[in-house]
PDB file of N, CA and C in Angstrom:
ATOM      1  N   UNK A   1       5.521  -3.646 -15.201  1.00  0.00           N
ATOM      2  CA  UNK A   1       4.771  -3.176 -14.054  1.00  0.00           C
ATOM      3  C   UNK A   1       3.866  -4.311 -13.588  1.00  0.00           C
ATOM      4  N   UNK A   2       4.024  -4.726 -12.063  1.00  0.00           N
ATOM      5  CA  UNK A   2       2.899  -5.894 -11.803  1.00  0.00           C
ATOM      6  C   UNK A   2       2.051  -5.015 -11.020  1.00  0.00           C
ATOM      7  N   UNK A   3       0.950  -5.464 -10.981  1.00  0.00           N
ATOM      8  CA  UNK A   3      -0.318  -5.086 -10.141  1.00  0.00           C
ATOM      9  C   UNK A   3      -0.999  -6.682  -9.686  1.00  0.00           C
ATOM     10  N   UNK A   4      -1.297  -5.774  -8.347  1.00  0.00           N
ATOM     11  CA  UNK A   4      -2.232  -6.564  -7.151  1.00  0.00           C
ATOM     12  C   UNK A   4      -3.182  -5.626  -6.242  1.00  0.00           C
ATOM     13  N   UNK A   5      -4.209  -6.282  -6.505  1.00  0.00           N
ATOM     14  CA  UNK A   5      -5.557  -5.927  -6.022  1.00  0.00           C
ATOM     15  C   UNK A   5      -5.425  -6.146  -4.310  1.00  0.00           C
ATOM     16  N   UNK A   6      -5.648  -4.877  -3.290  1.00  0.00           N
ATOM     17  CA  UNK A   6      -5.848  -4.962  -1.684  1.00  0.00           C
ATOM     18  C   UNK A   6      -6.946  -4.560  -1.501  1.00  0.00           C
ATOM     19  N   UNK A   7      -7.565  -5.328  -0.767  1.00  0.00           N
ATOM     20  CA  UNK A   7      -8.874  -5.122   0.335  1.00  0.00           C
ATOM     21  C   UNK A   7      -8.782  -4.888   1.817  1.00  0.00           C
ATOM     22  N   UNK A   8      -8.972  -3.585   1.936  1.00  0.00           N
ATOM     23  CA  UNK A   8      -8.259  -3.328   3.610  1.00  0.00           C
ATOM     24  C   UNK A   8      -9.423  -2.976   4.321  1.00  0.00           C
ATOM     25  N   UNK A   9      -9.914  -3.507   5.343  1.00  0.00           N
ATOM     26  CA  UNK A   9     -11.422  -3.603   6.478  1.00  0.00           C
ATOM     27  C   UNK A   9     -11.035  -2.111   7.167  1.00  0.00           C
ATOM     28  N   UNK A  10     -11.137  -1.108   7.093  1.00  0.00           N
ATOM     29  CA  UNK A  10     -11.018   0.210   7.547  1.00  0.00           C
ATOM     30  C   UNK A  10     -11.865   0.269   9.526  1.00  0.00           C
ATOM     31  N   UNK A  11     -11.307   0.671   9.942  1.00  0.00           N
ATOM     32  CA  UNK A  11     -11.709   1.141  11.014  1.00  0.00           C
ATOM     33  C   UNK A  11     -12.848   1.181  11.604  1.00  0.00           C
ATOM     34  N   UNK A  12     -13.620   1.887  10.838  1.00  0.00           N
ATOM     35  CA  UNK A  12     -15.424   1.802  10.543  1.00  0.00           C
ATOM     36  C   UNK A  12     -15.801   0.595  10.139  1.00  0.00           C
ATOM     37  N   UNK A  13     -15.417  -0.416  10.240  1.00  0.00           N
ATOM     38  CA  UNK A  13     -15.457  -2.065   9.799  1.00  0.00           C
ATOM     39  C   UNK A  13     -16.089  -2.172   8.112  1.00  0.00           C
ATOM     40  N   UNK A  14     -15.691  -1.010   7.940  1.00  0.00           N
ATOM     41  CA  UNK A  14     -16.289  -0.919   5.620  1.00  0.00           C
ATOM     42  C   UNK A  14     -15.127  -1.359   5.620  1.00  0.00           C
ATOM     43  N   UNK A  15     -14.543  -2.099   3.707  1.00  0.00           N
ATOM     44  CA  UNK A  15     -13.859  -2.400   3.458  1.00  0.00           C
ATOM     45  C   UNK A  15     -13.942  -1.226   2.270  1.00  0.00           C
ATOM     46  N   UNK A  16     -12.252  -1.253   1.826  1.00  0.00           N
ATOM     47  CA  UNK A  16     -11.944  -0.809   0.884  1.00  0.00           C
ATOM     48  C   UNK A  16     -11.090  -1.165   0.055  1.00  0.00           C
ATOM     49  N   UNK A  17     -10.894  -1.191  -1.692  1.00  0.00           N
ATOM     50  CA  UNK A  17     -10.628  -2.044  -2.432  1.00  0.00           C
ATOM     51  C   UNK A  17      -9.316  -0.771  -3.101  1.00  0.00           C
ATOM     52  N   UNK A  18      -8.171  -1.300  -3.192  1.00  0.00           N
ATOM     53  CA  UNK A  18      -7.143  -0.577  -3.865  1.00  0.00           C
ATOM     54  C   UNK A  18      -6.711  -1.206  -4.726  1.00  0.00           C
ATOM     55  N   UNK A  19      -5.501  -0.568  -5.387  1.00  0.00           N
ATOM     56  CA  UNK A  19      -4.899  -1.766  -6.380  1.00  0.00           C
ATOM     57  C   UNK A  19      -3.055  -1.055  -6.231  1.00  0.00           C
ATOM     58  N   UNK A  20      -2.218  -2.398  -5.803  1.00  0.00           N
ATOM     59  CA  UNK A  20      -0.728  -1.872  -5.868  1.00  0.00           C
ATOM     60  C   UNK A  20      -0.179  -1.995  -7.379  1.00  0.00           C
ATOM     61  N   UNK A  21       0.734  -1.150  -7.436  1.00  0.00           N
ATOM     62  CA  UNK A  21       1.311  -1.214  -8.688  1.00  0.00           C
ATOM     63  C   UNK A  21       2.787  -1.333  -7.780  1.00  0.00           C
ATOM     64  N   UNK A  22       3.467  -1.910  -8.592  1.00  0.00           N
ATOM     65  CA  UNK A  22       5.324  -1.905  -8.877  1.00  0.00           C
ATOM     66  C   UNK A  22       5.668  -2.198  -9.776  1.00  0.00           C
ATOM     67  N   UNK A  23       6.928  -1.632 -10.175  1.00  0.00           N
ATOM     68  CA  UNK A  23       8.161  -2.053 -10.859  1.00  0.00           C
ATOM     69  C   UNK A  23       8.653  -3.308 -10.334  1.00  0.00           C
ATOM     70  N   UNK A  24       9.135  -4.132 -11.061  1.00  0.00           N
ATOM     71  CA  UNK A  24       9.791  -5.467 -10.752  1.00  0.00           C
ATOM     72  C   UNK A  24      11.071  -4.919 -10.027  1.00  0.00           C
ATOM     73  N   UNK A  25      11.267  -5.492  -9.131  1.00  0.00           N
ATOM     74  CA  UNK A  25      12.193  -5.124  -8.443  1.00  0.00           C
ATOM     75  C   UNK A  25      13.027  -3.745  -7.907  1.00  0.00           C
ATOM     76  N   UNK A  26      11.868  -2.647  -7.740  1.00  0.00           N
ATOM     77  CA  UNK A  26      12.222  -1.335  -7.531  1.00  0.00           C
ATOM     78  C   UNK A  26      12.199  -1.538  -5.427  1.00  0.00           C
ATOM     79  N   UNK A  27      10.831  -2.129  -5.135  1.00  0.00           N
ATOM     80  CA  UNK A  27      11.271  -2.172  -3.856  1.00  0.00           C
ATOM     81  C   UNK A  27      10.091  -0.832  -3.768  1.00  0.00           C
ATOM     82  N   UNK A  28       9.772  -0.108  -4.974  1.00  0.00           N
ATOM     83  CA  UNK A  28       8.540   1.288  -4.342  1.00  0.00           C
ATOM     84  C   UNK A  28       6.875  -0.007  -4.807  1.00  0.00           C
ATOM     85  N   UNK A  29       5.976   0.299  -3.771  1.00  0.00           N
ATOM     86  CA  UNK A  29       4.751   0.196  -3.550  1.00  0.00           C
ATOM     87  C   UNK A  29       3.729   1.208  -3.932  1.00  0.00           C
ATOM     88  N   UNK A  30       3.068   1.055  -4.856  1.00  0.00           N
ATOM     89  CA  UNK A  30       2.451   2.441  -5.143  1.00  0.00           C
ATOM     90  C   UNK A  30       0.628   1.723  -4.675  1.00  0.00           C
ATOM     91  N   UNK A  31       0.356   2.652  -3.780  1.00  0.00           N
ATOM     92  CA  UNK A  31      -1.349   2.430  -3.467  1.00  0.00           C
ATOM     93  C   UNK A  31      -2.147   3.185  -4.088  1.00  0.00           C
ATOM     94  N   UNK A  32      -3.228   2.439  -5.178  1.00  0.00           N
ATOM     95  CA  UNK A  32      -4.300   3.590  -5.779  1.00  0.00           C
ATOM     96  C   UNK A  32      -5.525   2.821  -5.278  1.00  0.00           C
ATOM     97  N   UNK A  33      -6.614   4.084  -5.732  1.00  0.00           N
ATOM     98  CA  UNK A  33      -7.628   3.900  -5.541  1.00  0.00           C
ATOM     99  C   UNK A  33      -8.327   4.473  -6.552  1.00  0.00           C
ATOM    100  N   UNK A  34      -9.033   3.810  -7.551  1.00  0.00           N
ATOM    101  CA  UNK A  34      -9.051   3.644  -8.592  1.00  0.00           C
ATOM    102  C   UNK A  34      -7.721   4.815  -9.544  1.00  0.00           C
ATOM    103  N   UNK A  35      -7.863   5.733  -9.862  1.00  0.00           N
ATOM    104  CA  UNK A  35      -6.949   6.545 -10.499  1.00  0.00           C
ATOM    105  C   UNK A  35      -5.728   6.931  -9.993  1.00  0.00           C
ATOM    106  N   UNK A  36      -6.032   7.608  -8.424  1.00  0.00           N
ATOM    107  CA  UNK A  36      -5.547   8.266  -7.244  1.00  0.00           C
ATOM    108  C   UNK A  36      -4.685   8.103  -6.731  1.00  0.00           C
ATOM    109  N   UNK A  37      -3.246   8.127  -6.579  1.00  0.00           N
ATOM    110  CA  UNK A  37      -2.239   7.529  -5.997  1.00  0.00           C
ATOM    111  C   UNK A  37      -2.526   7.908  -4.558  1.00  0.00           C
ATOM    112  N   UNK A  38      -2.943   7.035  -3.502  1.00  0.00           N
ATOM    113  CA  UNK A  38      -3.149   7.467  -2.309  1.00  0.00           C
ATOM    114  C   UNK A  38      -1.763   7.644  -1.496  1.00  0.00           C
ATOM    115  N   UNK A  39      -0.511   6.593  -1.630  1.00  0.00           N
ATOM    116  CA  UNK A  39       0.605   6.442  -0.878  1.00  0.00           C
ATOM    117  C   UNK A  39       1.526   5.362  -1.525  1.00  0.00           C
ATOM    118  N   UNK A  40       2.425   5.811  -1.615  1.00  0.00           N
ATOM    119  CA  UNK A  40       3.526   5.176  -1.845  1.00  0.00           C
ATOM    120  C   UNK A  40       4.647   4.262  -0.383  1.00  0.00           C
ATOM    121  N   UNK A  41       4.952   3.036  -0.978  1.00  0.00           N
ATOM    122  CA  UNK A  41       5.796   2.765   0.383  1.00  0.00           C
ATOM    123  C   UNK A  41       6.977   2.074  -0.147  1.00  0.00           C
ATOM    124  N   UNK A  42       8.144   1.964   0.511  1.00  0.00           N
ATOM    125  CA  UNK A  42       9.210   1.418   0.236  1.00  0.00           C
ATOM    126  C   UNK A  42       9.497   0.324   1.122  1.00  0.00           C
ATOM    127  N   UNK A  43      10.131  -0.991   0.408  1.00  0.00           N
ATOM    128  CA  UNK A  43      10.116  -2.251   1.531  1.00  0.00           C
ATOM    129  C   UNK A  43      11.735  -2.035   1.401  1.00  0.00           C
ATOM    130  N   UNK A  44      11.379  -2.490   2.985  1.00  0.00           N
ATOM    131  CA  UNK A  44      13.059  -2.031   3.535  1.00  0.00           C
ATOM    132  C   UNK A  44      13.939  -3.268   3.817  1.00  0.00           C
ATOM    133  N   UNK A  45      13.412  -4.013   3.206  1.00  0.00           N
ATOM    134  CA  UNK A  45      14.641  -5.292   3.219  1.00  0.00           C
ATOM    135  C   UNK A  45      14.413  -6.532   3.890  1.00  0.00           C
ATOM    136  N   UNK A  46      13.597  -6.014   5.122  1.00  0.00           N
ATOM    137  CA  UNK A  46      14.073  -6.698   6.311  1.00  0.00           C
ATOM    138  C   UNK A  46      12.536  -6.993   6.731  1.00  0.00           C
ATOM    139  N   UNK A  47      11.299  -6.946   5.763  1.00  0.00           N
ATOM    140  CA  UNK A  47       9.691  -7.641   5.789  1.00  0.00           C
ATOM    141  C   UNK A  47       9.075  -6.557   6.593  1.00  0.00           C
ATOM    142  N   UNK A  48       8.880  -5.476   6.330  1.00  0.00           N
ATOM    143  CA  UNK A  48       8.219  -4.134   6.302  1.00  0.00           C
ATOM    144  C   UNK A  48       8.326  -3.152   5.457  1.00  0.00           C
ATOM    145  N   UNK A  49       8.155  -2.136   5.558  1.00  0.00           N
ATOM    146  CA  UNK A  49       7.874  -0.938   4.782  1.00  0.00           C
ATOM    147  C   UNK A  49       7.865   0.368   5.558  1.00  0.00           C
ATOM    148  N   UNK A  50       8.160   1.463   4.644  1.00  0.00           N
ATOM    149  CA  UNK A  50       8.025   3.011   5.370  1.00  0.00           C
ATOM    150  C   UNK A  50       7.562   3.532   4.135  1.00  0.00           C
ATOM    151  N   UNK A  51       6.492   4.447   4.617  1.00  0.00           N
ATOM    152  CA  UNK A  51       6.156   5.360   3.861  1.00  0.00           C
ATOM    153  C   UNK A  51       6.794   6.243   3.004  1.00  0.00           C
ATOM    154  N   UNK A  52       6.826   6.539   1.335  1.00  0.00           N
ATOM    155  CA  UNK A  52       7.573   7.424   0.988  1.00  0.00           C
ATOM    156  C   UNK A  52       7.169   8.550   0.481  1.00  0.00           C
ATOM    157  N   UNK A  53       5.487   8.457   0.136  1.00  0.00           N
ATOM    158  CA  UNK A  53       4.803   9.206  -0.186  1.00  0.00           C
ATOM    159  C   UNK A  53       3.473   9.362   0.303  1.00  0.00           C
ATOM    160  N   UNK A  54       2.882  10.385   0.314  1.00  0.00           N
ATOM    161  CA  UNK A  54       1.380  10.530   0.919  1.00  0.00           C
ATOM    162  C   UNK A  54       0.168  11.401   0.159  1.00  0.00           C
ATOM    163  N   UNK A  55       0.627  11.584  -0.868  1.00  0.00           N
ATOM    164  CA  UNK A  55      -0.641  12.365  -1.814  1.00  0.00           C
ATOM    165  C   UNK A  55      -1.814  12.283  -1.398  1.00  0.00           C
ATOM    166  N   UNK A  56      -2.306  10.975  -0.960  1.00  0.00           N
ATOM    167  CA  UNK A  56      -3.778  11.070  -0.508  1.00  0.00           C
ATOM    168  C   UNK A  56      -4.020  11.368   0.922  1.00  0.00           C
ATOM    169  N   UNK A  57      -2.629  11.714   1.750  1.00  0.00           N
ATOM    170  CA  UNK A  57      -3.096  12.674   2.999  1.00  0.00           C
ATOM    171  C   UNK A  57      -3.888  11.001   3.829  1.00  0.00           C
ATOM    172  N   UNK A  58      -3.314   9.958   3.394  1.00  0.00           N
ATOM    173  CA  UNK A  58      -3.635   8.937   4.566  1.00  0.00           C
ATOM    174  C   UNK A  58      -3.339   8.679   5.714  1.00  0.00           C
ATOM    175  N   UNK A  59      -4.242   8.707   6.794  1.00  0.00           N
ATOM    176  CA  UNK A  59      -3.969   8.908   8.246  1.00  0.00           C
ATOM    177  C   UNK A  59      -3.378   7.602   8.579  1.00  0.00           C
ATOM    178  N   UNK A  60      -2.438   7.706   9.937  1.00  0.00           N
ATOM    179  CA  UNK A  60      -1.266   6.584  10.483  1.00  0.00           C
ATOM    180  C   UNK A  60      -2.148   5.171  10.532  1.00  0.00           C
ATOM    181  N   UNK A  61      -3.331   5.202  10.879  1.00  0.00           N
ATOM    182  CA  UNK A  61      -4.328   3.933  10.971  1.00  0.00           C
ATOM    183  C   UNK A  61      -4.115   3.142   9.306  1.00  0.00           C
ATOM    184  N   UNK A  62      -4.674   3.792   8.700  1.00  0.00           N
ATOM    185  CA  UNK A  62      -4.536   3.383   7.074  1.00  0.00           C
ATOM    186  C   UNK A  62      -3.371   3.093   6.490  1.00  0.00           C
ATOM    187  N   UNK A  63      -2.329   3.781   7.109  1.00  0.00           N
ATOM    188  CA  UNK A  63      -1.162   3.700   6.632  1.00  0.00           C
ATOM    189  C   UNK A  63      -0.758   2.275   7.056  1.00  0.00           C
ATOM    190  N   UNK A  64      -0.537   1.743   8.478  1.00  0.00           N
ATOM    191  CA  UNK A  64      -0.331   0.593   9.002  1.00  0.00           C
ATOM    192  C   UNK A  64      -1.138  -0.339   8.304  1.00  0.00           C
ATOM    193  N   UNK A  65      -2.638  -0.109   7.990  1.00  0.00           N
ATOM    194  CA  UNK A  65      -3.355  -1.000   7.632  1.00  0.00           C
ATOM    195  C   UNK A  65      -3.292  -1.821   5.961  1.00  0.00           C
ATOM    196  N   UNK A  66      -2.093  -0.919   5.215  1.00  0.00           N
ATOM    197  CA  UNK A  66      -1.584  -1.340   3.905  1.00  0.00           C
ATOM    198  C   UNK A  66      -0.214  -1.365   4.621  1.00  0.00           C
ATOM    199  N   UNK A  67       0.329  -1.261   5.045  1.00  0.00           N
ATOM    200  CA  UNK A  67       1.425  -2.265   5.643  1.00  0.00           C
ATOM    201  C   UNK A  67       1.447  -3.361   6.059  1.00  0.00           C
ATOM    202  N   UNK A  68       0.291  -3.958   6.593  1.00  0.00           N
ATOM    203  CA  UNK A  68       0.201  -5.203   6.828  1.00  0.00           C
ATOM    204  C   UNK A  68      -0.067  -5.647   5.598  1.00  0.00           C
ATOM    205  N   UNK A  69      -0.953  -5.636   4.891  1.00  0.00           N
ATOM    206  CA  UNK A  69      -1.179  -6.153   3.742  1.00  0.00           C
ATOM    207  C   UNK A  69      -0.012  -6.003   2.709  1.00  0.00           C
ATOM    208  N   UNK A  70       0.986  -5.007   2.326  1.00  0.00           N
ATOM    209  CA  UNK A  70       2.271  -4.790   1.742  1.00  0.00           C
ATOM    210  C   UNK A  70       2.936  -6.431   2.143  1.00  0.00           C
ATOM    211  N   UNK A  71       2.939  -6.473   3.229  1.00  0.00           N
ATOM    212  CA  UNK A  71       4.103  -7.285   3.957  1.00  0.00           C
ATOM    213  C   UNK A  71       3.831  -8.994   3.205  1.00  0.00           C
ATOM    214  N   UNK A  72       1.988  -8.978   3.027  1.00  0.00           N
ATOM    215  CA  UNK A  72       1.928 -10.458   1.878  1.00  0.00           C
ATOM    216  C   UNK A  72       2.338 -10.257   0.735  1.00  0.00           C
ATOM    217  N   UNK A  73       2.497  -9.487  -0.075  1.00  0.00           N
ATOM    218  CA  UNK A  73       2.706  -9.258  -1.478  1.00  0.00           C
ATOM    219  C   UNK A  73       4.279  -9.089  -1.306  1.00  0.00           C
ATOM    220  N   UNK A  74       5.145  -8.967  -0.601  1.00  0.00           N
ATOM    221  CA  UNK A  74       6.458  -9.189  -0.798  1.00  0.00           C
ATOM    222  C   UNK A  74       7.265  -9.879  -0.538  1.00  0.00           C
ATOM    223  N   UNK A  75       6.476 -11.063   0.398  1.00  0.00           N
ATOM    224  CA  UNK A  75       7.159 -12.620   0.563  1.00  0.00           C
ATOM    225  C   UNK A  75       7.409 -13.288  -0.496  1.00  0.00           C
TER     226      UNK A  75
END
């Protein structure tokens, strides 16, 4: 399992600190916040991602906003 630490500047210009987990080569993105699995995403091959999960009920803003950040951690 690797982990990497995201800092995403939220809307309200606060930042907030997550941490991704993956499997080596599964291709799933898992977003927590400290314990919390907020969202899961799947990279689709082609240098993006879609959502596959949403446990933490994260709105489309947030969602995009760890998509951009997804998109460095899988180059």
């Amino acid at each position: 399992m690797e982990q990497f630490d995201m800092q995403l500047m939220l809307k309200d210009g606060a930042f907030a600190d997550y941490q991704v987990k993956t499997d080596k080569d599964s291709g799933v993105f898992d977003v927590y916040s400290g314990d919390s699995l907020i969202a899961s995403f799947k990279d689709d091959g082609q240098g993006s991602f879609s959502l596959s999960d949403n446990p933490g009920d994260a709105d489309d803003d947030l969602q995009r906003r760890m998509i951009e950040q997804l998109k460095g951690f899988s180059a």
